[in-house]
PDB file of N, CA and C in Angstrom:
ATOM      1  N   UNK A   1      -1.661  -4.593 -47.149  1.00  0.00           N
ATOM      2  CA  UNK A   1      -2.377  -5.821 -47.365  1.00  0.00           C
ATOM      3  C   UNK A   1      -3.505  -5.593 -48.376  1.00  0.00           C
ATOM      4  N   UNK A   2      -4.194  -4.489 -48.457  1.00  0.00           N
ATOM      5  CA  UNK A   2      -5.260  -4.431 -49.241  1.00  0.00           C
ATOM      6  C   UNK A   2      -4.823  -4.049 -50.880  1.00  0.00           C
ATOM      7  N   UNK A   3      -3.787  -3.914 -50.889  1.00  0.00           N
ATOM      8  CA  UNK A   3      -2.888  -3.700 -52.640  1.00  0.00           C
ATOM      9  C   UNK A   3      -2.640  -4.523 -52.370  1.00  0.00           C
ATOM     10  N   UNK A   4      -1.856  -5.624 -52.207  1.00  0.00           N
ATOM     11  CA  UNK A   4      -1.251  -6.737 -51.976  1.00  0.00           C
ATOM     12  C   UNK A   4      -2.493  -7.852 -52.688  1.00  0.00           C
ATOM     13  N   UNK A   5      -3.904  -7.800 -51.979  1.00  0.00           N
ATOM     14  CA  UNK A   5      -4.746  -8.831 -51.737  1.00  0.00           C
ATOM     15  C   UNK A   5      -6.477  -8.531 -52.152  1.00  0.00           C
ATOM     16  N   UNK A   6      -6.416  -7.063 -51.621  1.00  0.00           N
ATOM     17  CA  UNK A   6      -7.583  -6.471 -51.315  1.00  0.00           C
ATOM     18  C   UNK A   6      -8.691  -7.218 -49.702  1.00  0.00           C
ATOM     19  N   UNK A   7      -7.499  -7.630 -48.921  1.00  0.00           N
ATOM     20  CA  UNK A   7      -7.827  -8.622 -47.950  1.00  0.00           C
ATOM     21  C   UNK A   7      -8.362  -9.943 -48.183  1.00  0.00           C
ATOM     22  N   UNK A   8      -8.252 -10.861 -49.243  1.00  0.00           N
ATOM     23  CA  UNK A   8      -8.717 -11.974 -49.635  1.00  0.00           C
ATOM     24  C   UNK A   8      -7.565 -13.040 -49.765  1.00  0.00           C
ATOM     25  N   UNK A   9      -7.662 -13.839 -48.389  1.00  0.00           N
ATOM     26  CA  UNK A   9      -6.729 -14.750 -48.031  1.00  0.00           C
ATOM     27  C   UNK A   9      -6.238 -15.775 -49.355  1.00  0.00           C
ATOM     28  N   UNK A  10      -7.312 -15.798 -50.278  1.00  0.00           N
ATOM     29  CA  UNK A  10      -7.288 -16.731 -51.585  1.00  0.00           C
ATOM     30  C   UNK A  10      -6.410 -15.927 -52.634  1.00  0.00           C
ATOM     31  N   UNK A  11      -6.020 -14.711 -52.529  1.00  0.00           N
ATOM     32  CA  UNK A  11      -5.348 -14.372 -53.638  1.00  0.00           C
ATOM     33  C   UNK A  11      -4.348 -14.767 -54.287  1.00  0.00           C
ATOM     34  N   UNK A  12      -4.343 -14.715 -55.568  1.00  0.00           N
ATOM     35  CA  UNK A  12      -3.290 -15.436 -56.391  1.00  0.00           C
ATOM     36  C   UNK A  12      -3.109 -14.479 -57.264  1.00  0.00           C
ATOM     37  N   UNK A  13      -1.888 -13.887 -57.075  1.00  0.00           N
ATOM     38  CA  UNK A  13      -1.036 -12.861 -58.088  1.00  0.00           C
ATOM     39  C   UNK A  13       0.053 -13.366 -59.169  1.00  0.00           C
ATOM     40  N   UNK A  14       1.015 -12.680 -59.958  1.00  0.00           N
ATOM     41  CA  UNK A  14       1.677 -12.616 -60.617  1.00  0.00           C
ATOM     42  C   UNK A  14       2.110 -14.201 -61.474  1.00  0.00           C
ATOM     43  N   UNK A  15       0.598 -14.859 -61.922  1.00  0.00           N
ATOM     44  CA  UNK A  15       0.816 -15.991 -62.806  1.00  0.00           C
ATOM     45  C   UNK A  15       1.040 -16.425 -62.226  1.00  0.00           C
ATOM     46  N   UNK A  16      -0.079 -16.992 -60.743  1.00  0.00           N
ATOM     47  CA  UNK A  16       0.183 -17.997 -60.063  1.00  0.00           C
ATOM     48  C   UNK A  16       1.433 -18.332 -58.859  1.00  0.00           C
ATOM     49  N   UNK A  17       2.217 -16.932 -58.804  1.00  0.00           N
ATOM     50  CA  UNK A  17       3.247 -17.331 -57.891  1.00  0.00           C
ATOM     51  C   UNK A  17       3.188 -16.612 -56.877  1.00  0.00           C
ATOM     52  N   UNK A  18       2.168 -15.656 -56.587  1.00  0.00           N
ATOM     53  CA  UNK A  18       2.599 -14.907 -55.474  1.00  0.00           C
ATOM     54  C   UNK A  18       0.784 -15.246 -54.789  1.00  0.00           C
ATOM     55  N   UNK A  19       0.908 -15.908 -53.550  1.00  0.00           N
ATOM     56  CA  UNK A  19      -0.002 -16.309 -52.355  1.00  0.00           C
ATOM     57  C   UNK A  19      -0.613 -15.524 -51.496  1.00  0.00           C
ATOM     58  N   UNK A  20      -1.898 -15.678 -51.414  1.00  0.00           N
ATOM     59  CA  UNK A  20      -2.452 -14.946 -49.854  1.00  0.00           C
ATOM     60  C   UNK A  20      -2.301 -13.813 -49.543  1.00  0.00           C
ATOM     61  N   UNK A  21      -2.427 -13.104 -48.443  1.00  0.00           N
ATOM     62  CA  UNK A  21      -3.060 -12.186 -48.213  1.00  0.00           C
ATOM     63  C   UNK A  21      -1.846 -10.822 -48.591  1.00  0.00           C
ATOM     64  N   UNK A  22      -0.872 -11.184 -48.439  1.00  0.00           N
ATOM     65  CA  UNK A  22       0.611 -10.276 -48.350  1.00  0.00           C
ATOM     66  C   UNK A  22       0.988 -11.215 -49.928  1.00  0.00           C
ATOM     67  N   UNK A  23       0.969 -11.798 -50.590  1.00  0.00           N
ATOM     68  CA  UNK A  23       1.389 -12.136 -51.745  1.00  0.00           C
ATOM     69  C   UNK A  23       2.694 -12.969 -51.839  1.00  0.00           C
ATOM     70  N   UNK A  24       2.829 -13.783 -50.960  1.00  0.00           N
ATOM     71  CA  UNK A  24       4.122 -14.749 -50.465  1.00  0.00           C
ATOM     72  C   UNK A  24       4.558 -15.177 -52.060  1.00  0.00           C
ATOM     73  N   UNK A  25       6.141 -14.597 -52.388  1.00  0.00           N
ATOM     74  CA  UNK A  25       6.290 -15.296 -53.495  1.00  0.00           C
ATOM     75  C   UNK A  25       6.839 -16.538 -53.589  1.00  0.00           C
ATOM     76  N   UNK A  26       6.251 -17.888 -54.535  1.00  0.00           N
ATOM     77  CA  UNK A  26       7.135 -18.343 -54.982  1.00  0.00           C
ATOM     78  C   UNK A  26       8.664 -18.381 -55.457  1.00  0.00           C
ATOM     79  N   UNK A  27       9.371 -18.685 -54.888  1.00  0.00           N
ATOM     80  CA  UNK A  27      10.763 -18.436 -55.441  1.00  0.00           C
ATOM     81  C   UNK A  27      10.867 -17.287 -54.538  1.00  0.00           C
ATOM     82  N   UNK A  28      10.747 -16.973 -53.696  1.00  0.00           N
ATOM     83  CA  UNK A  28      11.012 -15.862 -53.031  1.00  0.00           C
ATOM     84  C   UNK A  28      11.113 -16.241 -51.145  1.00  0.00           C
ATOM     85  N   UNK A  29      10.059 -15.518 -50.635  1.00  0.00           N
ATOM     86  CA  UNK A  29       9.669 -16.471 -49.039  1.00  0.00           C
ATOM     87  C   UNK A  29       9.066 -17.196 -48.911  1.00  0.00           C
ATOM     88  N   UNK A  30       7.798 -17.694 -49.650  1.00  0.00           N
ATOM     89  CA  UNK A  30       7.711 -18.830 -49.591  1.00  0.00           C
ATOM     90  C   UNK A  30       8.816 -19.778 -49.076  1.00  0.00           C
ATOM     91  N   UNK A  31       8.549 -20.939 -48.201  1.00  0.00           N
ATOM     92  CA  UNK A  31       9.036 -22.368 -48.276  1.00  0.00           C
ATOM     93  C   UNK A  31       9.054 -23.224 -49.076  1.00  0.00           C
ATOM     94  N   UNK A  32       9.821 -23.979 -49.603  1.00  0.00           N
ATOM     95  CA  UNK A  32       9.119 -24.784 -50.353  1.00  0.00           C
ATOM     96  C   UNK A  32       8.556 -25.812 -49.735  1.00  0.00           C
ATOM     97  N   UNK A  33       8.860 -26.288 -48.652  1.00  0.00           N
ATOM     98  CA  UNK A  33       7.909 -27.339 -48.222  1.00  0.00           C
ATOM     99  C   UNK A  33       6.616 -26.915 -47.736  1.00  0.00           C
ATOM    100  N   UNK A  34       6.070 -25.985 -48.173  1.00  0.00           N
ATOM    101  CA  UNK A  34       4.707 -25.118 -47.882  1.00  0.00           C
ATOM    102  C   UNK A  34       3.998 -25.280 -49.210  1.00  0.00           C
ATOM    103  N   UNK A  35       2.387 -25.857 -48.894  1.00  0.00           N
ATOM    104  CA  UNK A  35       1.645 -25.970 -50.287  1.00  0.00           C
ATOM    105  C   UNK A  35       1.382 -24.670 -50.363  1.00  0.00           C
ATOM    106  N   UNK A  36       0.802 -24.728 -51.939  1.00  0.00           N
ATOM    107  CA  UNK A  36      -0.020 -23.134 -51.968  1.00  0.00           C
ATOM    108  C   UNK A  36      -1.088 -22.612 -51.348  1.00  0.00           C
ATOM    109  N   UNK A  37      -2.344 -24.133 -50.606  1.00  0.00           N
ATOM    110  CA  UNK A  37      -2.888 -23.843 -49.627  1.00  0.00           C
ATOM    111  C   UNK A  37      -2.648 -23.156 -48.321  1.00  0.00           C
ATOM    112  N   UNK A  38      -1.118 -23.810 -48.042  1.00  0.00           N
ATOM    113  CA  UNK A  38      -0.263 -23.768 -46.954  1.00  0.00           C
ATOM    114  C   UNK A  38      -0.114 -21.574 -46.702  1.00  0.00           C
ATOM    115  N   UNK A  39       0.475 -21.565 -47.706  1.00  0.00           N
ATOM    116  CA  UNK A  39       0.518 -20.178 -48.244  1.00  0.00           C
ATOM    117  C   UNK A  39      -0.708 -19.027 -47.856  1.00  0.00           C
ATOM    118  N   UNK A  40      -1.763 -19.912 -48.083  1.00  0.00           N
ATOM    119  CA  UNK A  40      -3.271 -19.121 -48.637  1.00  0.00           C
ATOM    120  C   UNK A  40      -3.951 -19.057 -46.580  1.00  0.00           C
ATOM    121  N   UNK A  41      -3.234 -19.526 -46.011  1.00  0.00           N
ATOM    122  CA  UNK A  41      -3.515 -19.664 -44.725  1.00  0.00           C
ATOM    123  C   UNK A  41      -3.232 -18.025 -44.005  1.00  0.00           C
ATOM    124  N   UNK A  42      -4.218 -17.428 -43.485  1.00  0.00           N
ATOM    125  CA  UNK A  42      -4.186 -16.026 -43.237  1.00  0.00           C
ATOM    126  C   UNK A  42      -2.615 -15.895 -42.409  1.00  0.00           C
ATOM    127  N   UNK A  43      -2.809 -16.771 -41.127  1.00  0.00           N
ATOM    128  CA  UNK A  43      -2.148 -17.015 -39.897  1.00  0.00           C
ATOM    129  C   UNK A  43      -0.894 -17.329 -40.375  1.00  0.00           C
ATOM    130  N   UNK A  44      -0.604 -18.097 -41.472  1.00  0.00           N
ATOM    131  CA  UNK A  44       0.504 -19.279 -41.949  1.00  0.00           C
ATOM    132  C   UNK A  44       1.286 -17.776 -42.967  1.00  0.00           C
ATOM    133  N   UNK A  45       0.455 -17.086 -43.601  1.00  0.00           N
ATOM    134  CA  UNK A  45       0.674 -15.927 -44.057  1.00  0.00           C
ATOM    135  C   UNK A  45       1.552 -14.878 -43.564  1.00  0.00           C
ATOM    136  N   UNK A  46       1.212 -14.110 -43.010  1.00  0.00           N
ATOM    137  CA  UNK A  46       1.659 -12.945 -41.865  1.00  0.00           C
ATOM    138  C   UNK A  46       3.004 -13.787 -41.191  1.00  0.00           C
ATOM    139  N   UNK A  47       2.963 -14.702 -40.706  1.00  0.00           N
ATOM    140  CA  UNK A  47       4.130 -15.294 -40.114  1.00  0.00           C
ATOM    141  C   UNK A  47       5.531 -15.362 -40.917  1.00  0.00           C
ATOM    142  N   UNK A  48       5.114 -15.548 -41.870  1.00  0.00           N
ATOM    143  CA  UNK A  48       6.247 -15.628 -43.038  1.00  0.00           C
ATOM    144  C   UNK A  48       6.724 -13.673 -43.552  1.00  0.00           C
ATOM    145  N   UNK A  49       5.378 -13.117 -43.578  1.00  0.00           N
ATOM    146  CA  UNK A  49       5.643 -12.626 -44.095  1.00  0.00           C
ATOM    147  C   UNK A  49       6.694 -10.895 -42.881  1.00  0.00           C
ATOM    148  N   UNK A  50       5.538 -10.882 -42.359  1.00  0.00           N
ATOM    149  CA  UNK A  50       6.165  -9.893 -40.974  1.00  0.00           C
ATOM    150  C   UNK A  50       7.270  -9.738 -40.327  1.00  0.00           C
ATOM    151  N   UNK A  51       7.946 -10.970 -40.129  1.00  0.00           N
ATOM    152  CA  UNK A  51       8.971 -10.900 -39.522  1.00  0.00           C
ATOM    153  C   UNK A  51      10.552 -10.878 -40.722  1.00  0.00           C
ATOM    154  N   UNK A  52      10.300 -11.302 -41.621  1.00  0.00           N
ATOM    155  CA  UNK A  52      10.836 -10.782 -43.198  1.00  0.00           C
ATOM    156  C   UNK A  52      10.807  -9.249 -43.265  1.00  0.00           C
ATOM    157  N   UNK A  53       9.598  -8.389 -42.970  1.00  0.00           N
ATOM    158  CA  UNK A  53       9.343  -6.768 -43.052  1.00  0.00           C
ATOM    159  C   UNK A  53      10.300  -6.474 -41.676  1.00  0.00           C
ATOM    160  N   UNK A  54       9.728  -6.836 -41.234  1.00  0.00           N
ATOM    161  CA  UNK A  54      10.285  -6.394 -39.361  1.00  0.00           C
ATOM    162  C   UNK A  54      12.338  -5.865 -40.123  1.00  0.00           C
ATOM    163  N   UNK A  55      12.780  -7.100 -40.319  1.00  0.00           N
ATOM    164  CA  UNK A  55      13.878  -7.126 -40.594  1.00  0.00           C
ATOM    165  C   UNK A  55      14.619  -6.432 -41.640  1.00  0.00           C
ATOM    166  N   UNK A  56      14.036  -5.952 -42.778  1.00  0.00           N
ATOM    167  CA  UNK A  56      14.107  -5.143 -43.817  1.00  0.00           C
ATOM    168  C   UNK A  56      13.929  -4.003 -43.189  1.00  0.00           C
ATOM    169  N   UNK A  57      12.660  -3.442 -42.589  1.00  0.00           N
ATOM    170  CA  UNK A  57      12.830  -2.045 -41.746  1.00  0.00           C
ATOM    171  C   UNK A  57      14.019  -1.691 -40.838  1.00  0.00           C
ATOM    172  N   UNK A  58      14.232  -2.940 -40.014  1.00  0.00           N
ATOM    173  CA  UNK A  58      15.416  -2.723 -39.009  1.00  0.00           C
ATOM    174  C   UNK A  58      16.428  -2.270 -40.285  1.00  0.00           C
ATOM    175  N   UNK A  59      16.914  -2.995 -41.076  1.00  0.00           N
ATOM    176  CA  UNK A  59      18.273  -2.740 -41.979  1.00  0.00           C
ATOM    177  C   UNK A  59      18.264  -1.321 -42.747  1.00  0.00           C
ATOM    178  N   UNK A  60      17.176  -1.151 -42.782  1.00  0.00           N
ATOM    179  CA  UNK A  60      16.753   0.845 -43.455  1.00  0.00           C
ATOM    180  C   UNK A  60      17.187   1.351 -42.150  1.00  0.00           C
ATOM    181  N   UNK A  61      16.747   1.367 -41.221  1.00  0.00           N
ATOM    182  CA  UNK A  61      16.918   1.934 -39.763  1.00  0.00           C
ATOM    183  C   UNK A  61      18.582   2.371 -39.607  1.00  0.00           C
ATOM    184  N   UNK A  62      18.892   0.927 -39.598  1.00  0.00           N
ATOM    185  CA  UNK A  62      20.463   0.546 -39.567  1.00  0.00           C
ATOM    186  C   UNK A  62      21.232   1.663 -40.560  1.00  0.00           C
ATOM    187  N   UNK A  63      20.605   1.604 -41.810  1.00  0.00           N
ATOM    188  CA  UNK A  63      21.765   2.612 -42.736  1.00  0.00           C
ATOM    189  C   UNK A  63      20.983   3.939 -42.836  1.00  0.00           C
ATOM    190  N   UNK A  64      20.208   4.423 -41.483  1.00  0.00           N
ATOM    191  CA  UNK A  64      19.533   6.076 -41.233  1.00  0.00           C
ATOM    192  C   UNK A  64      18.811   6.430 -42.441  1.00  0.00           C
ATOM    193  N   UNK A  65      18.280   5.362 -42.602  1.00  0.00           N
ATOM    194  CA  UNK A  65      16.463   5.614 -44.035  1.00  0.00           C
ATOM    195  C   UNK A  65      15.736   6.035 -42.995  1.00  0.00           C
ATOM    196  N   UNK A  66      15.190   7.286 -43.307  1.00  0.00           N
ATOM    197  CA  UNK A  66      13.537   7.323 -43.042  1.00  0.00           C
ATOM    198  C   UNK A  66      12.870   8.431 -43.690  1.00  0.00           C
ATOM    199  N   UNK A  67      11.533   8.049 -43.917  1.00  0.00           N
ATOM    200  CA  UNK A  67      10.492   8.943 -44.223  1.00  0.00           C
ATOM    201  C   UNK A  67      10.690   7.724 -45.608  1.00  0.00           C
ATOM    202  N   UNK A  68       9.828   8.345 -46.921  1.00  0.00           N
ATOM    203  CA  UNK A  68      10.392   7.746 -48.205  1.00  0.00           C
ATOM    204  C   UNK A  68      11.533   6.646 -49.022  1.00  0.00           C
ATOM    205  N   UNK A  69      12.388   7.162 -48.089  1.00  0.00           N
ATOM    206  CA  UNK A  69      13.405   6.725 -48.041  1.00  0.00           C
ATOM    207  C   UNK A  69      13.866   5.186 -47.200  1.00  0.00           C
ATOM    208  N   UNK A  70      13.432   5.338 -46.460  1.00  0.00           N
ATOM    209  CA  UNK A  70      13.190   4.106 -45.984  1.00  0.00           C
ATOM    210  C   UNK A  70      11.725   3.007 -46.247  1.00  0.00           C
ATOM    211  N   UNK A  71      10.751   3.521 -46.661  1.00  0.00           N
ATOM    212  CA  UNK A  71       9.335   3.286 -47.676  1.00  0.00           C
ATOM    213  C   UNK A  71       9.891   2.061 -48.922  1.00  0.00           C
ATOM    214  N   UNK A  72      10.853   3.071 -49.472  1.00  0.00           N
ATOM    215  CA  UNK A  72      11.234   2.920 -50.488  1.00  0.00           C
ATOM    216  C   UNK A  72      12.233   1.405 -50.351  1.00  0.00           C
ATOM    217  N   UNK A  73      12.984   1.483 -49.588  1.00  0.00           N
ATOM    218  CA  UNK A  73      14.174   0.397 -48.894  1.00  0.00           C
ATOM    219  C   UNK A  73      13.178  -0.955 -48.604  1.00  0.00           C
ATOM    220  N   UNK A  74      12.323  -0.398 -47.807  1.00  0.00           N
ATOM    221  CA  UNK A  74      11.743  -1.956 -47.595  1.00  0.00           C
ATOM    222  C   UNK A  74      10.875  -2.813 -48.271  1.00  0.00           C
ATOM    223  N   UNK A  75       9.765  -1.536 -49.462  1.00  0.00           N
ATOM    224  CA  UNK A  75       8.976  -1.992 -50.488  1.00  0.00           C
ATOM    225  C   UNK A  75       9.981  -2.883 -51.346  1.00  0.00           C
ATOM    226  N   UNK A  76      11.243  -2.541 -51.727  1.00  0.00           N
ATOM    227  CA  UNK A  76      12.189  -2.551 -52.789  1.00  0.00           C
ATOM    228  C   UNK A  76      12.969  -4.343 -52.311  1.00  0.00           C
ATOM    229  N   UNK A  77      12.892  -4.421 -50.620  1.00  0.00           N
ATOM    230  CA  UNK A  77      13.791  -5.700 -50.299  1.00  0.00           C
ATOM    231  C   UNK A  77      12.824  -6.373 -49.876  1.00  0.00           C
ATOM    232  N   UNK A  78      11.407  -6.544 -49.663  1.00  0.00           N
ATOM    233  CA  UNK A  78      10.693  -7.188 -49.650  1.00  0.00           C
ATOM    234  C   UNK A  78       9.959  -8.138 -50.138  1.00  0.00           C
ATOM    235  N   UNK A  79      10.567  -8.853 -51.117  1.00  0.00           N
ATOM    236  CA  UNK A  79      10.141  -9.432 -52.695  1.00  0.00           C
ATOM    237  C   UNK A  79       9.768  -8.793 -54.122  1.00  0.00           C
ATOM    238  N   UNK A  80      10.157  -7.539 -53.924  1.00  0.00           N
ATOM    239  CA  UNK A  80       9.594  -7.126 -55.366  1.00  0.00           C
ATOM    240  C   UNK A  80      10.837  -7.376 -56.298  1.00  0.00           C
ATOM    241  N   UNK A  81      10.554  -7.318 -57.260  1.00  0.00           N
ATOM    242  CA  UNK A  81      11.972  -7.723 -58.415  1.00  0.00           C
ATOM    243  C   UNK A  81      12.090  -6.558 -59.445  1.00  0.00           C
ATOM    244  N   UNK A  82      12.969  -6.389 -59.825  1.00  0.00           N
ATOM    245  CA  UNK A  82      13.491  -5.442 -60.840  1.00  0.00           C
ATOM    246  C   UNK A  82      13.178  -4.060 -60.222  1.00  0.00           C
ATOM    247  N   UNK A  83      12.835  -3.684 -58.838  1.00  0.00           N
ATOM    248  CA  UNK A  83      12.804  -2.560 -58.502  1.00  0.00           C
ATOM    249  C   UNK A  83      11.839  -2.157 -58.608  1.00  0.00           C
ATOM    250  N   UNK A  84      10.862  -2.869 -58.496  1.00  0.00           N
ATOM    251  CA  UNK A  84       9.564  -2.252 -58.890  1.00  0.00           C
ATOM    252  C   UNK A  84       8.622  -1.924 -57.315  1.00  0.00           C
ATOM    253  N   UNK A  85       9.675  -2.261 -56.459  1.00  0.00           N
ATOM    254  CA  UNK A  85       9.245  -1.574 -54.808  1.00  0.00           C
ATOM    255  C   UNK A  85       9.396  -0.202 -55.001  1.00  0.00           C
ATOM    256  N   UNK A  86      10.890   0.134 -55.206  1.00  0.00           N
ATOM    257  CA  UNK A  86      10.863   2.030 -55.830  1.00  0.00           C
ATOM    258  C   UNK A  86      10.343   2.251 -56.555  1.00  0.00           C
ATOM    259  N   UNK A  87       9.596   2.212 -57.530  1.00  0.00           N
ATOM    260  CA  UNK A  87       8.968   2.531 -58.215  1.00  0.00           C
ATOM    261  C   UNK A  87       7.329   2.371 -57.734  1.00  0.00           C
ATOM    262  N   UNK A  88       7.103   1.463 -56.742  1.00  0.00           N
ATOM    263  CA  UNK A  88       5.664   1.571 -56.391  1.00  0.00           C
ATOM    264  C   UNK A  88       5.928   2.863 -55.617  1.00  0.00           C
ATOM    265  N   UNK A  89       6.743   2.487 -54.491  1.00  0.00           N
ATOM    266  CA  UNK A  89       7.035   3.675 -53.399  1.00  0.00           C
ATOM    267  C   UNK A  89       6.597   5.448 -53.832  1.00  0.00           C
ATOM    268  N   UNK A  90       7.609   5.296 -54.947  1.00  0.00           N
ATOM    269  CA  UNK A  90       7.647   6.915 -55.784  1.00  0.00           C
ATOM    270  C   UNK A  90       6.442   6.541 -56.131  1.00  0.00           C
ATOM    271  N   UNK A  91       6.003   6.046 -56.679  1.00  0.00           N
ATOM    272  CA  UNK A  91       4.459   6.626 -57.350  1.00  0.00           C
ATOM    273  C   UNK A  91       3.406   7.160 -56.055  1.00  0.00           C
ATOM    274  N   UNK A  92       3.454   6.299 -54.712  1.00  0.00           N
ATOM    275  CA  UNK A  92       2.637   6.570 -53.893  1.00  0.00           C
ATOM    276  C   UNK A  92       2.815   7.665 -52.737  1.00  0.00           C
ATOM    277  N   UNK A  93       4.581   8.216 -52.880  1.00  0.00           N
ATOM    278  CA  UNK A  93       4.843   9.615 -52.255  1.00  0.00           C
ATOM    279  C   UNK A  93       4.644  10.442 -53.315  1.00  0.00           C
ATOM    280  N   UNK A  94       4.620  10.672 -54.695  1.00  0.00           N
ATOM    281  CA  UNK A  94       3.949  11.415 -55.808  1.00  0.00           C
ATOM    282  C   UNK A  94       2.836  12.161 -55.561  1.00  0.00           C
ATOM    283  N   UNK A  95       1.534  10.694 -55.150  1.00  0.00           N
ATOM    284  CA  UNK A  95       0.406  11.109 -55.099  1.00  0.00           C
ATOM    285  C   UNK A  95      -0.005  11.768 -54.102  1.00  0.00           C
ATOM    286  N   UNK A  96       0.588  11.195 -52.655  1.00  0.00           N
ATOM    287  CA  UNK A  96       0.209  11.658 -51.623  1.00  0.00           C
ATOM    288  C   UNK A  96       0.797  13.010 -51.494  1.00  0.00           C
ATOM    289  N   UNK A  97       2.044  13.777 -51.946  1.00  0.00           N
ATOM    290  CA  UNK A  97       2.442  15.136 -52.024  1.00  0.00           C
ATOM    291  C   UNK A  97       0.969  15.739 -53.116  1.00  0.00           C
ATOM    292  N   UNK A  98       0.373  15.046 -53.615  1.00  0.00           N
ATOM    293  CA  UNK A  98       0.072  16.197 -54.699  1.00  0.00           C
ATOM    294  C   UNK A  98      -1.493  15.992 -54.612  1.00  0.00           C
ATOM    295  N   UNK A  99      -1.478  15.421 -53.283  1.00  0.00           N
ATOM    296  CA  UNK A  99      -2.930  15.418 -52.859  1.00  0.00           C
ATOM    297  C   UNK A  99      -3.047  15.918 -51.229  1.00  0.00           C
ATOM    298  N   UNK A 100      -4.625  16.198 -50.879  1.00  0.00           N
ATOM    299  CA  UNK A 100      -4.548  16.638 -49.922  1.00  0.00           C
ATOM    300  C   UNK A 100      -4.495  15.656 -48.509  1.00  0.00           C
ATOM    301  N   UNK A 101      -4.531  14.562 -48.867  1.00  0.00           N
ATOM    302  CA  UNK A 101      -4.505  13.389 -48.153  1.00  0.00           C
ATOM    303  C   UNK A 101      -3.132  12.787 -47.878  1.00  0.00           C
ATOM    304  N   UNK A 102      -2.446  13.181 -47.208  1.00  0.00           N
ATOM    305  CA  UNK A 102      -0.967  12.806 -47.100  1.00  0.00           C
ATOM    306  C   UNK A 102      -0.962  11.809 -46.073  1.00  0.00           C
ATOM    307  N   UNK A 103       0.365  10.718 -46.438  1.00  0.00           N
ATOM    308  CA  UNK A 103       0.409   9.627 -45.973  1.00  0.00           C
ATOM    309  C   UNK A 103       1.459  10.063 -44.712  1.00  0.00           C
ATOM    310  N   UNK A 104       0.996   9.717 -43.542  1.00  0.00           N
ATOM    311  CA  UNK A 104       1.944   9.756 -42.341  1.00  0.00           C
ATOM    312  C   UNK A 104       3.377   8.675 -42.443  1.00  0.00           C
ATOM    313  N   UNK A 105       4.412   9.314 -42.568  1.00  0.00           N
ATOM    314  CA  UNK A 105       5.473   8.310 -42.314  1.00  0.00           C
ATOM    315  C   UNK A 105       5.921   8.767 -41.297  1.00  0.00           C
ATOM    316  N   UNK A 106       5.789   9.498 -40.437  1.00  0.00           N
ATOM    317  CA  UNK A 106       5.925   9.625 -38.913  1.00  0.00           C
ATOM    318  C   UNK A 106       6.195   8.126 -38.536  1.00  0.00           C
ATOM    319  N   UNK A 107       5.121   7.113 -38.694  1.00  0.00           N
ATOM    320  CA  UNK A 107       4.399   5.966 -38.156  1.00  0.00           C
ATOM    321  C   UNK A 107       5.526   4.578 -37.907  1.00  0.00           C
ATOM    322  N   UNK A 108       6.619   5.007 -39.341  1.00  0.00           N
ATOM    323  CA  UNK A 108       7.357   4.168 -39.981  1.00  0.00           C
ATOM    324  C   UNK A 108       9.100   4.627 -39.300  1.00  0.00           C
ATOM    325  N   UNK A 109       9.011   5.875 -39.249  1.00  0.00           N
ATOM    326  CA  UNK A 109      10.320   6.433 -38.644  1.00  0.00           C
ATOM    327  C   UNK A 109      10.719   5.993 -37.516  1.00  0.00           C
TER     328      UNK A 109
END
């Protein structure tokens, strides 16, 4: 949420199309019968967006992703386009191998 938003329910990303706190895209999960206020709603937010993740994790689960690998699966089916979920993913198991601050995917497995 805090890459996504930096926690600011008002955020407005990628030229206006991606909403609130998790970045609900237009053309994506968004509703369309949902304003962009509608969107910008913390509560109205997370609802849309969580149970969308929930289900993307289960389907990594399903085809035995985990660690990175499954990171990677759900950043990637979660609204990002052109793959640019793997490519966030890899950049952020990159850093965390090559720092001393390593990211637990225990958490996610």
């Amino acid at each position: 949420m805090h890459l996504e938003s930096k926690f600011d329910p008002n955020a407005v990303g990628d030229q206006g199309t991606s909403l609130g706190l998790l970045q609900i895209h237009r053309g994506g999960l968004a509703p369309r019968d949902l304003t962009n206020e509608d969107l910008k709603n913390a509560e109205t937010n997370t609802r849309i967006t969580i149970p969308n993740m929930t289900r993307v994790f289960n389907r990594g689960l399903q085809k035995s992703l985990k660690g990175s690998d499954l990171l990677k699966h759900v950043t990637n089916t979660s609204g990002w386009t052109e793959n640019k979920g793997v490519q966030w993913a890899e950049k952020q198991t990159e850093f965390n191998q090559s720092t001393s601050s390593k990211c637990s995917l225990s958490t996610i497995m």
